[in-house]
Protein backbone atom coordinates (compact mmCIF):
# COMPACT_ATOMS: atom_id res chain seq x y z
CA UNK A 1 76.66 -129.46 173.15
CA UNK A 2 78.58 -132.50 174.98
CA UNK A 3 82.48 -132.13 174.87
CA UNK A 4 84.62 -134.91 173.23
CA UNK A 5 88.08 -135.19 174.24
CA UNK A 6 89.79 -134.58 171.07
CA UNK A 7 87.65 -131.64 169.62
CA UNK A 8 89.52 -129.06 171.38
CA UNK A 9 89.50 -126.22 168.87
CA UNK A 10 86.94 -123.82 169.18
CA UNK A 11 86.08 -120.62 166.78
CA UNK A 12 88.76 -118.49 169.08
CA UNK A 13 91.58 -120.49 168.31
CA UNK A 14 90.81 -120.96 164.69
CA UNK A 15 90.45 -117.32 164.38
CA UNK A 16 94.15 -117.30 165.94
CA UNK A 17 95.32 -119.05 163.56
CA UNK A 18 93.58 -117.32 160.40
CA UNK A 19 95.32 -114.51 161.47
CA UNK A 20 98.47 -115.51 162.21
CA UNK A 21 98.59 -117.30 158.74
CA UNK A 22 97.25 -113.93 157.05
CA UNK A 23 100.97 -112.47 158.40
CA UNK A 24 103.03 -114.77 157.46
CA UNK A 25 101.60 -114.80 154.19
CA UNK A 26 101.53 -111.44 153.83
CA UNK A 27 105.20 -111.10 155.26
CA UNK A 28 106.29 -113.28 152.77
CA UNK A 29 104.92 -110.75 150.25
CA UNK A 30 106.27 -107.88 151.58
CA UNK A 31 109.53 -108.90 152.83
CA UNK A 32 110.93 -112.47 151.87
CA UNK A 33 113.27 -112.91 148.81
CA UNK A 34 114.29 -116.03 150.47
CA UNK A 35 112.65 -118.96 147.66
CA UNK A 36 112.57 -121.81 150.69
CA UNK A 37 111.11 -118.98 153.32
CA UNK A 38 108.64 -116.93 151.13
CA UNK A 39 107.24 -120.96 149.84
CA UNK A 40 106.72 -122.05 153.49
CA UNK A 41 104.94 -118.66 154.65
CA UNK A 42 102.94 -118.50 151.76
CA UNK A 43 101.64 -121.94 152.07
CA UNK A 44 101.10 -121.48 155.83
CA UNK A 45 99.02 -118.69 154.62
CA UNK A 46 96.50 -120.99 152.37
CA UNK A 47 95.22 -121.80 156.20
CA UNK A 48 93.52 -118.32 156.30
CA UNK A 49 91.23 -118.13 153.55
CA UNK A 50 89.55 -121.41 154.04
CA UNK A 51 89.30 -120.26 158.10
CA UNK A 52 87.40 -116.79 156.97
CA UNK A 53 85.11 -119.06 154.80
CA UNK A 54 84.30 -121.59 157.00
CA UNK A 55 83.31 -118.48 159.68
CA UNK A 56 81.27 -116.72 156.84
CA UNK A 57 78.54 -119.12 156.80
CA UNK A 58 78.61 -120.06 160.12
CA UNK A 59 78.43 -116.08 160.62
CA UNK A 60 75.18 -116.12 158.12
CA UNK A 61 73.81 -118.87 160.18
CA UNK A 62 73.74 -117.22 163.31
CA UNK A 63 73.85 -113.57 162.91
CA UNK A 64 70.85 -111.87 164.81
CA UNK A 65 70.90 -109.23 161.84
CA UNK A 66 72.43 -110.48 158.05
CA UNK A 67 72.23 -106.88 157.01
CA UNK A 68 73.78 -105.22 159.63
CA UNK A 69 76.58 -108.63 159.67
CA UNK A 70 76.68 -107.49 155.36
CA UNK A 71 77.27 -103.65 156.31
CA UNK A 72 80.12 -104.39 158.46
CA UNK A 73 81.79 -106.68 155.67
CA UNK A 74 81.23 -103.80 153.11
CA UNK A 75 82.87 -101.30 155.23
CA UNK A 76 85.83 -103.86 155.37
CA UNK A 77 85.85 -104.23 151.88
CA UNK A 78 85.97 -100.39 151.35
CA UNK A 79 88.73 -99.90 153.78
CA UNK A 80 90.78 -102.59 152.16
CA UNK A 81 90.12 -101.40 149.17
CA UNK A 82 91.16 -98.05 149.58
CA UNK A 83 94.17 -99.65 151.29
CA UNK A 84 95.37 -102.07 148.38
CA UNK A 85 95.11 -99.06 145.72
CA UNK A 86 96.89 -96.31 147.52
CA UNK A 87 100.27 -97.92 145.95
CA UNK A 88 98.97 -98.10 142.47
CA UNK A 89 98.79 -94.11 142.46
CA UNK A 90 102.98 -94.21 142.92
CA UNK A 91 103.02 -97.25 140.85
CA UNK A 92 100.26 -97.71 138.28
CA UNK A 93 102.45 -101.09 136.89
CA UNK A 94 102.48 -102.96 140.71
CA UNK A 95 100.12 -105.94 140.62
CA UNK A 96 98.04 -106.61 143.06
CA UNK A 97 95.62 -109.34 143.55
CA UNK A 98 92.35 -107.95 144.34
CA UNK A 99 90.42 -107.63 147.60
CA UNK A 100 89.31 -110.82 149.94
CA UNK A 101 86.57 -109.11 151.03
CA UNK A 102 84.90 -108.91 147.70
CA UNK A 103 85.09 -112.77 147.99
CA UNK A 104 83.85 -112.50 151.66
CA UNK A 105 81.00 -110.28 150.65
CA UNK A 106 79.96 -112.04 147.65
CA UNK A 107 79.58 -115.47 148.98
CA UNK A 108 77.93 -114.12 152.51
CA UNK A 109 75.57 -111.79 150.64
CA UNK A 110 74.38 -114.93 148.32
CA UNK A 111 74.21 -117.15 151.66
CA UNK A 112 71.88 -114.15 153.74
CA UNK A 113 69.65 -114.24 150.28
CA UNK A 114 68.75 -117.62 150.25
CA UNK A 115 69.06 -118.55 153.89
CA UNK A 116 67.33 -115.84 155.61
CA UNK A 117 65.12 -115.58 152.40
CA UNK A 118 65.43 -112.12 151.58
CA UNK A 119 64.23 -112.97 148.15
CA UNK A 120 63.21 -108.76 147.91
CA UNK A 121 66.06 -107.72 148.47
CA UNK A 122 67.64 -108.36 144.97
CA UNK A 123 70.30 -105.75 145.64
CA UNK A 124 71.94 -108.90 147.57
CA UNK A 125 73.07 -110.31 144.24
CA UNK A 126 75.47 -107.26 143.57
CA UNK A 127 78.36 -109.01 144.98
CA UNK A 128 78.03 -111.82 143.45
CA UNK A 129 77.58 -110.36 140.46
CA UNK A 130 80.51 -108.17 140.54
CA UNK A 131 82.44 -110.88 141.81
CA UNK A 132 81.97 -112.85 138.66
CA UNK A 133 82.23 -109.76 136.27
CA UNK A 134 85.84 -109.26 137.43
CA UNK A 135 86.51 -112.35 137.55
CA UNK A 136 85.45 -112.55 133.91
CA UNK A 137 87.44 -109.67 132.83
CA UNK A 138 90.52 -110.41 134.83
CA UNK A 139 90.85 -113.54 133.08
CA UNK A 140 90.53 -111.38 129.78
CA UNK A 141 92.53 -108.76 130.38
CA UNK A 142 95.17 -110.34 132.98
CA UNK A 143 97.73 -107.56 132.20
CA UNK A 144 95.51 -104.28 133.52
CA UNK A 145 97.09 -103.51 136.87
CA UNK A 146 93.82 -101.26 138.07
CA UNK A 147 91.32 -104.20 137.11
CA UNK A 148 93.28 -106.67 139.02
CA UNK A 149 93.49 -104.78 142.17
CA UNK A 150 89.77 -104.75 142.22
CA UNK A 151 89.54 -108.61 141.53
CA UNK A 152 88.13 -111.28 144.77
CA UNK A 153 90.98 -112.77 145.64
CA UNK A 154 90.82 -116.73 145.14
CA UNK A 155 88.12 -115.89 142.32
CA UNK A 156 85.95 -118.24 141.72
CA UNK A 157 87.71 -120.66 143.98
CA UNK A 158 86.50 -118.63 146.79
CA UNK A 159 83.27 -118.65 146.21
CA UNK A 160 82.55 -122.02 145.61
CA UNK A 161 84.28 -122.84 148.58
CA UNK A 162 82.07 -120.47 150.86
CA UNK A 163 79.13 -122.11 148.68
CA UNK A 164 80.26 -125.29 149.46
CA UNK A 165 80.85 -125.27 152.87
CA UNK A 166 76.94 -123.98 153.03
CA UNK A 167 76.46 -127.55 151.10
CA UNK A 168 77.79 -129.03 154.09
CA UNK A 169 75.24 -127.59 156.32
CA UNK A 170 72.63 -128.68 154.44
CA UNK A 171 74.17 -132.03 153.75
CA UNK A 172 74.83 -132.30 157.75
CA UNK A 173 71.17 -131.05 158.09
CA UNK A 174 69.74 -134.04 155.88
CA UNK A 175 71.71 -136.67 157.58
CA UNK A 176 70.60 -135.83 160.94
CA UNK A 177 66.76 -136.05 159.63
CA UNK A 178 67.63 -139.42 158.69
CA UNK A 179 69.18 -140.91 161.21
CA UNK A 180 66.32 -139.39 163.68
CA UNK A 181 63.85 -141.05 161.43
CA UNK A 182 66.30 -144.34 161.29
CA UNK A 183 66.08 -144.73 165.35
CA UNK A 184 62.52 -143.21 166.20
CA UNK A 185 64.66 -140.13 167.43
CA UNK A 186 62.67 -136.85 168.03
CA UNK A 187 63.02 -134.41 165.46
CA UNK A 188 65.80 -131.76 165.30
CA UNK A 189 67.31 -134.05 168.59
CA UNK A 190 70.29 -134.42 167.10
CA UNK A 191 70.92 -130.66 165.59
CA UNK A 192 72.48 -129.39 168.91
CA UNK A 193 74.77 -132.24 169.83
CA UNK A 194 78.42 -132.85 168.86
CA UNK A 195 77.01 -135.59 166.93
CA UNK A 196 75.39 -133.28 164.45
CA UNK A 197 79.24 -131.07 164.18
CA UNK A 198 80.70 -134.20 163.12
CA UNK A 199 78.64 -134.42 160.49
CA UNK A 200 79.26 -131.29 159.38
CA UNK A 201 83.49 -131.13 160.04
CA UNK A 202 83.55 -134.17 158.02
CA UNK A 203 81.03 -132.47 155.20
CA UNK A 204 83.28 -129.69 154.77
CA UNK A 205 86.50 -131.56 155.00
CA UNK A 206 85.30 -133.92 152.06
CA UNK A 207 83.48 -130.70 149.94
CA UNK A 208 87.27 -128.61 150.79
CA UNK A 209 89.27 -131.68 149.18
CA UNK A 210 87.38 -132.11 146.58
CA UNK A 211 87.12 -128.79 145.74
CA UNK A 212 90.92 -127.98 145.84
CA UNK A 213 91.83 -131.38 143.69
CA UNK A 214 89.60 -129.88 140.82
CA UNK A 215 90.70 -126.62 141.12
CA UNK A 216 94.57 -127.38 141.51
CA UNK A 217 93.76 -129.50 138.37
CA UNK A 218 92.26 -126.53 136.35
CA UNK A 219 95.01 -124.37 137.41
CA UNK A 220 97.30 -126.78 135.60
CA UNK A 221 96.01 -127.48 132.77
CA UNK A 222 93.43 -125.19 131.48
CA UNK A 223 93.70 -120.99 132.13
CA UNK A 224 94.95 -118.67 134.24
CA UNK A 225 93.20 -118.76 137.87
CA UNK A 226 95.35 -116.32 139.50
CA UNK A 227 95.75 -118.32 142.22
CA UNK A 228 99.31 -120.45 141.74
CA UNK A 229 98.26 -124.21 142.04
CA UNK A 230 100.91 -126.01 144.13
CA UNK A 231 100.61 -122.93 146.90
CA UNK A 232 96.65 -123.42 146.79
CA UNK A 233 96.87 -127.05 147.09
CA UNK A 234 98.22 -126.46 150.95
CA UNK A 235 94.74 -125.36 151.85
CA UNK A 236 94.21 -128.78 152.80
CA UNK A 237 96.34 -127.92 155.58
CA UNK A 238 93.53 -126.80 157.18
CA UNK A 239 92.08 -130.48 157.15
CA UNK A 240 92.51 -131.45 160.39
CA UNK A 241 91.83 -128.18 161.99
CA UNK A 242 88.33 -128.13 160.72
CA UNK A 243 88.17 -131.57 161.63
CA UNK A 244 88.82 -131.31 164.86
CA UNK A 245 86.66 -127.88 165.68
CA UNK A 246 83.56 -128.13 168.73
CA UNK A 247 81.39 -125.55 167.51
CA UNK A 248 82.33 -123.74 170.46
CA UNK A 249 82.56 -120.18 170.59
CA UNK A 250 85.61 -119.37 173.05
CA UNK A 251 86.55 -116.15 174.17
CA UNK A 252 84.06 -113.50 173.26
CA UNK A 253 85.07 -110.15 174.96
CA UNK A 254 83.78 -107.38 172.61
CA UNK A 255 87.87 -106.31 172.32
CA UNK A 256 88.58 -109.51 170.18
CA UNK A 257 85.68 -109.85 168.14
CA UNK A 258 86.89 -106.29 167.27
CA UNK A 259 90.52 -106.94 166.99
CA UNK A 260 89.22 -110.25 164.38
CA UNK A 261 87.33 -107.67 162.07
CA UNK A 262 89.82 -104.86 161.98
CA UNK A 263 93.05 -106.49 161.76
CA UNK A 264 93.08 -107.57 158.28
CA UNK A 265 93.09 -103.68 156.69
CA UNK A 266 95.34 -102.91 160.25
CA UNK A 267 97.54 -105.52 159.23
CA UNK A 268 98.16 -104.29 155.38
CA UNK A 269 98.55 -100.83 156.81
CA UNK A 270 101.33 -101.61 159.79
CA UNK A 271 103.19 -103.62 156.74
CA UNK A 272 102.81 -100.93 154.07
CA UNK A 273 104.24 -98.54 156.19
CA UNK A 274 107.07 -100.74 157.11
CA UNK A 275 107.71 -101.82 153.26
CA UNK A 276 107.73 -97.82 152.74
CA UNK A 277 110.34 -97.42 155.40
CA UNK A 278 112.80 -99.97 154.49
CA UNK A 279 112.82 -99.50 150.71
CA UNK A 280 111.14 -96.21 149.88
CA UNK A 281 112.63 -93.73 152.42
């Protein structure tokens, strides 16, 4: 793929900053009582989710082996899982908004289905199935603690927006086809160039507004999303970041791709214990 001067952010750096936004948000959370402070951290932090997204399909797309790439996000959503209910043991009234990695799992396990064509394997649907279950019943019963922990976090939101940013691919896929027909291109000529991630930046950047708009609409005026809407509107942040990403891998030394999978439930841990120091000890 042909560089372009201003496309200068590659998956490295935008893994960087999805976890860098994860802390602050987090930190907020945890620590800040500070209105002004906890506001800017926590909208900062709308950065992440759309980041882990945007890598979940592109991770479907290229994984060598979905299962195995679906095994590894099930044993994060375990750990986290295990993580995010220890406190509700010392305090069954603390609420805590489900696990990311049931949104994560749900939307890639969907994505491997379809896209790899695993149509056998019907087991694939469980995610998404409990994803929408909980969903369902969180919205029902928004006052049990112990459901709520188990929630997806963004709900729905989530999952449309790993959904649609799978749209784009296809979208960018189609476009390509017809411009190659268009100019008596060869076929699939275009797929590999930086021509074709244009297409598909500004695909996802138009599917991520729109999604965001509706949603921050039926946060305000219908039901309870969980999500509040003026802090989810400030995923758009992430806007130009996806508009200005290469495709590029970056660094790939097996210690990072490591330290990207394991420091979300590291993360929660190294803060828990801090919380716990501070104010429980």
């Amino acid at each position: 793929m042909q560089k372009e001067r201003y496309f200068v952010i590659n998956s490295s750096i935008l893994r960087i900053i999805a976890m860098l936004a994860t802390l602050l948000d987090h930190v907020a959370v945890f620590f800040i009582n500070n209105y002004i402070l906890y506001y800017i951290f926590r909208a900062v932090g709308r950065l992440s989710f759309v980041i882990f997204a945007f890598f979940i399909v592109e991770g479907v797309k290229h994984t060598k082996n979905p299962l195995r790439y679906l095994g590894r996000l099930f044993i994060l959503y375990l750990i986290t899982q295990a993580i995010v209910s220890i406190p509700l043991l010392y305090n069954p009234d603390l609420i805590i908004h489900g696990n990311v990695f049931l949104t994560l799992l749900g939307g890639a396990s969907i994505l491997v289905y379809f896209h790899h064509k695993k149509y056998k394997h019907v087991y694939l649907l469980l995610p998404s199935i409990a994803l929408i279950t909980l969903t369902t019943l969180s919205l029902i019963f928004p006052t049990n603690t112990v459901l709520l922990s188990f929630t997806p976090q963004y709900m729905i939101y989530g999952y449309l927006l790993i959904l649609l940013f799978y749209l784009a691919n296809i979208f960018t896929r189609s476009s390509l086809r017809f411009i190659e027909r268009k100019y008596s291109l060869p076929e699939a000529s275009l797929n590999e160039t930086m021509t074709a991630q244009k297409v598909n930046n500004a695909y996802s950047c138009i599917l991520l507004f729109i999604l965001t708009f509706f949603w921050y609409l039926l946060s305000r005026w219908t039901f309870r999303t969980g999500v509040e809407p003026y802090i989810q509107t400030y995923a758009l942040l992430a806007l130009p970041l996806l508009a200005l990403y290469n495709g590029e891998l970056g660094y790939r030394a097996k210690w990072w791709r490591v330290t990207y999978y394991l420091f979300y439930p590291v993360h929660l841990i190294i803060l828990g214990i801090i919380y716990a120091l501070i104010y429980l000890l």
